[in-house]
C-alpha atoms as a PDB file:
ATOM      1  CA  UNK A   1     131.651  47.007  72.925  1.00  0.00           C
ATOM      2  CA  UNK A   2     135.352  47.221  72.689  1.00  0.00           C
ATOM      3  CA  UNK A   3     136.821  50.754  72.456  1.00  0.00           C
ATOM      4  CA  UNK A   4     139.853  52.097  70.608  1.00  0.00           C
ATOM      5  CA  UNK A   5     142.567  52.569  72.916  1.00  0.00           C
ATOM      6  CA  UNK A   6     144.785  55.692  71.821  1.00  0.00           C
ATOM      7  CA  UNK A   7     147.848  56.782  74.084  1.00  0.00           C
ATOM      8  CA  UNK A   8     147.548  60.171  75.074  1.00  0.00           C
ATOM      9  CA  UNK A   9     151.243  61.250  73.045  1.00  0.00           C
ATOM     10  CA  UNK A  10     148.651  60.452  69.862  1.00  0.00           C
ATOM     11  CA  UNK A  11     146.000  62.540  71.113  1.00  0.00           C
ATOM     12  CA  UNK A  12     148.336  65.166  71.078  1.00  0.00           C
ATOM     13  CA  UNK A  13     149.614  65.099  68.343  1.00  0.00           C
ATOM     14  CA  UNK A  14     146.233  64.148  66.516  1.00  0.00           C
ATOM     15  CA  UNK A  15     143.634  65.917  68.431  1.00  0.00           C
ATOM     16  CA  UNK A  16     141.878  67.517  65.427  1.00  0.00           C
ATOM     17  CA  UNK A  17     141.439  64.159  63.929  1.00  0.00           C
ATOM     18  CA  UNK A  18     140.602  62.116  66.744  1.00  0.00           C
ATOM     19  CA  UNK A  19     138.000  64.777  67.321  1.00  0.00           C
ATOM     20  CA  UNK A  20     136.757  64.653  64.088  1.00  0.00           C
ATOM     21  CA  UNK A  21     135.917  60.878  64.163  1.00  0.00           C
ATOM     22  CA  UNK A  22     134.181  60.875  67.367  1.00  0.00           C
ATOM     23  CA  UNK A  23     132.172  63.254  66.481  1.00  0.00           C
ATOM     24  CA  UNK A  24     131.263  62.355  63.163  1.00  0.00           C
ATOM     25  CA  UNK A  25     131.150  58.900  63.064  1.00  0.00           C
ATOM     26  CA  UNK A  26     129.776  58.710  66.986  1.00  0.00           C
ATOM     27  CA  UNK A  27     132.574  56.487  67.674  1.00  0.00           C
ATOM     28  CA  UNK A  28     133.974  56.674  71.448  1.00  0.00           C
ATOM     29  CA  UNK A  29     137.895  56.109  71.814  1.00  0.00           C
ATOM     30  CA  UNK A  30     139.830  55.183  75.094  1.00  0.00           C
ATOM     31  CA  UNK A  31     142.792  57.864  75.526  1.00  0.00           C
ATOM     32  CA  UNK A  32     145.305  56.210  78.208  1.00  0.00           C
ATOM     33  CA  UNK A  33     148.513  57.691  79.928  1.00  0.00           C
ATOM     34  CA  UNK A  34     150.154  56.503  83.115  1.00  0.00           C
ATOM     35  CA  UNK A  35     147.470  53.297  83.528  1.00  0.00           C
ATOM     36  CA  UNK A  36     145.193  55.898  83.815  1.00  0.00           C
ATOM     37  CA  UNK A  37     142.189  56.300  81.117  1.00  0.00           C
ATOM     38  CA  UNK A  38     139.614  58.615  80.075  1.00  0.00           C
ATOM     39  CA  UNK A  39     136.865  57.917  77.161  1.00  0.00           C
ATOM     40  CA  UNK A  40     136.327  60.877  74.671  1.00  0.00           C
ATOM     41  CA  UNK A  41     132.881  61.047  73.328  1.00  0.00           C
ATOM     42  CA  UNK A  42     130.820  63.382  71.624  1.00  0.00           C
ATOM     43  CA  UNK A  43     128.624  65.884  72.842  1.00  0.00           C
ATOM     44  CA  UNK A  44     125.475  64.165  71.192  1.00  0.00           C
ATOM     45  CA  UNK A  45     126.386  60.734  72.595  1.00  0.00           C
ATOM     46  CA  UNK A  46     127.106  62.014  76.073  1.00  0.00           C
ATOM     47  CA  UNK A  47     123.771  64.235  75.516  1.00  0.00           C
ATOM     48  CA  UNK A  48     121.902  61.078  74.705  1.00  0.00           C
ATOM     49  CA  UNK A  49     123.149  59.038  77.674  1.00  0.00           C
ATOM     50  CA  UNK A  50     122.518  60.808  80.286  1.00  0.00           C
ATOM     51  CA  UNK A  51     118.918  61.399  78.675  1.00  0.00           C
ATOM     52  CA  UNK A  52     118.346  57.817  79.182  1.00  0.00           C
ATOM     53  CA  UNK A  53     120.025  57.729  82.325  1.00  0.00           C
ATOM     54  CA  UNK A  54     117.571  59.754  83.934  1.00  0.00           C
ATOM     55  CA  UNK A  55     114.315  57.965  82.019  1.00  0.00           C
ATOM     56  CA  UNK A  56     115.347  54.892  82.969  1.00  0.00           C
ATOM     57  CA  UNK A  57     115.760  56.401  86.847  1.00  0.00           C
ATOM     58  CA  UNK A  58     112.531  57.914  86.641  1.00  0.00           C
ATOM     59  CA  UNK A  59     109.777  54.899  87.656  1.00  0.00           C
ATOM     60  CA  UNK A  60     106.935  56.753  85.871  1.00  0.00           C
ATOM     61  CA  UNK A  61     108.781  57.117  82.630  1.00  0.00           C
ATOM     62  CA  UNK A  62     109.793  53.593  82.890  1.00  0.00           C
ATOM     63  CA  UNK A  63     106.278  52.342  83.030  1.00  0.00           C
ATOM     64  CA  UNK A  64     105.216  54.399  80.092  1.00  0.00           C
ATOM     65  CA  UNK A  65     107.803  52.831  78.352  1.00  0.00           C
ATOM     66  CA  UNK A  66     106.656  49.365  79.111  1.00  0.00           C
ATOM     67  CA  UNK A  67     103.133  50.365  78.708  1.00  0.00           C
ATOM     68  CA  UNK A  68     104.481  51.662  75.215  1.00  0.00           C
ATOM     69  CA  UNK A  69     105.967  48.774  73.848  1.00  0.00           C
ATOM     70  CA  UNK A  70     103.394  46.003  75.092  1.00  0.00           C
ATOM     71  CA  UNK A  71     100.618  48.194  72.444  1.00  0.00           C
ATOM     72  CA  UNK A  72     103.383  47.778  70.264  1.00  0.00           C
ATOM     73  CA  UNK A  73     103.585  43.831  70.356  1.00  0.00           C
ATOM     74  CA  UNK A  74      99.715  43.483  70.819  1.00  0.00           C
ATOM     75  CA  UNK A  75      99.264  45.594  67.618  1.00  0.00           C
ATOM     76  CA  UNK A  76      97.486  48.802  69.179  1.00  0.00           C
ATOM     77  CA  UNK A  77      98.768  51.509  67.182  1.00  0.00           C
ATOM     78  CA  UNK A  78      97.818  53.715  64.912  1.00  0.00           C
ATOM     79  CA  UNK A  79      99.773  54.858  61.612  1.00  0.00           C
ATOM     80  CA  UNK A  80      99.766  58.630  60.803  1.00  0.00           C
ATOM     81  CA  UNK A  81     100.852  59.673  57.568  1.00  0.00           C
ATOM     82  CA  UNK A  82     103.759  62.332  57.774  1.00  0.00           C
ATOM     83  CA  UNK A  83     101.449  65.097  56.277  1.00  0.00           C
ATOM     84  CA  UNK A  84      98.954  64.363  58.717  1.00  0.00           C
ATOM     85  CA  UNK A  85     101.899  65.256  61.721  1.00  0.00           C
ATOM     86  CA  UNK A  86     103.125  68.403  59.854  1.00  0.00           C
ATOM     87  CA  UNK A  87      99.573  69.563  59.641  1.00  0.00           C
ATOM     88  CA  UNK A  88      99.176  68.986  63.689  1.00  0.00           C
ATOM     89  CA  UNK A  89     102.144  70.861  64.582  1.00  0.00           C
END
């Protein structure tokens, strides 16, 4: 993935904006100044990486996962119809 590079003068004077798009649109943006850079995200994205940062670091999770999506491929699931789930929570 190639990121937006922004100078940092822009932010400035377009931080509202800049804000807005990252957020809504979960798009990340490279802000540069002085060869040095920084990537704005949003909260959600950063929320959800470091979610599957620590899965994937955990070897227990990582093999449920696996074990997950080989019943997937060899067909053993079940479907549940939505008003079933509402009625289990």
């Amino acid at each position: 993935m190639t990121l937006k590079t922004i100078p940092y003068e822009e932010v400035q004077q377009n931080l509202s904006i800049i804000m807005k798009t990252v957020t809504d649109d979960s798009i990340p943006i490279m802000i540069e100044k002085d060869n040095r850079r920084v990537v704005m995200i949003s909260e959600n994205d950063y929320s959800s990486l470091v979610e599957t940062v620590y899965v994937l670091s955990t070897p227990e999770q990582v093999k449920q996962l696996s074990e997950a999506l080989q019943d997937i491929e060899e067909g053993r699931t079940v479907q549940i119809p939505v008003s079933k789930l509402k009625s289990m929570i």
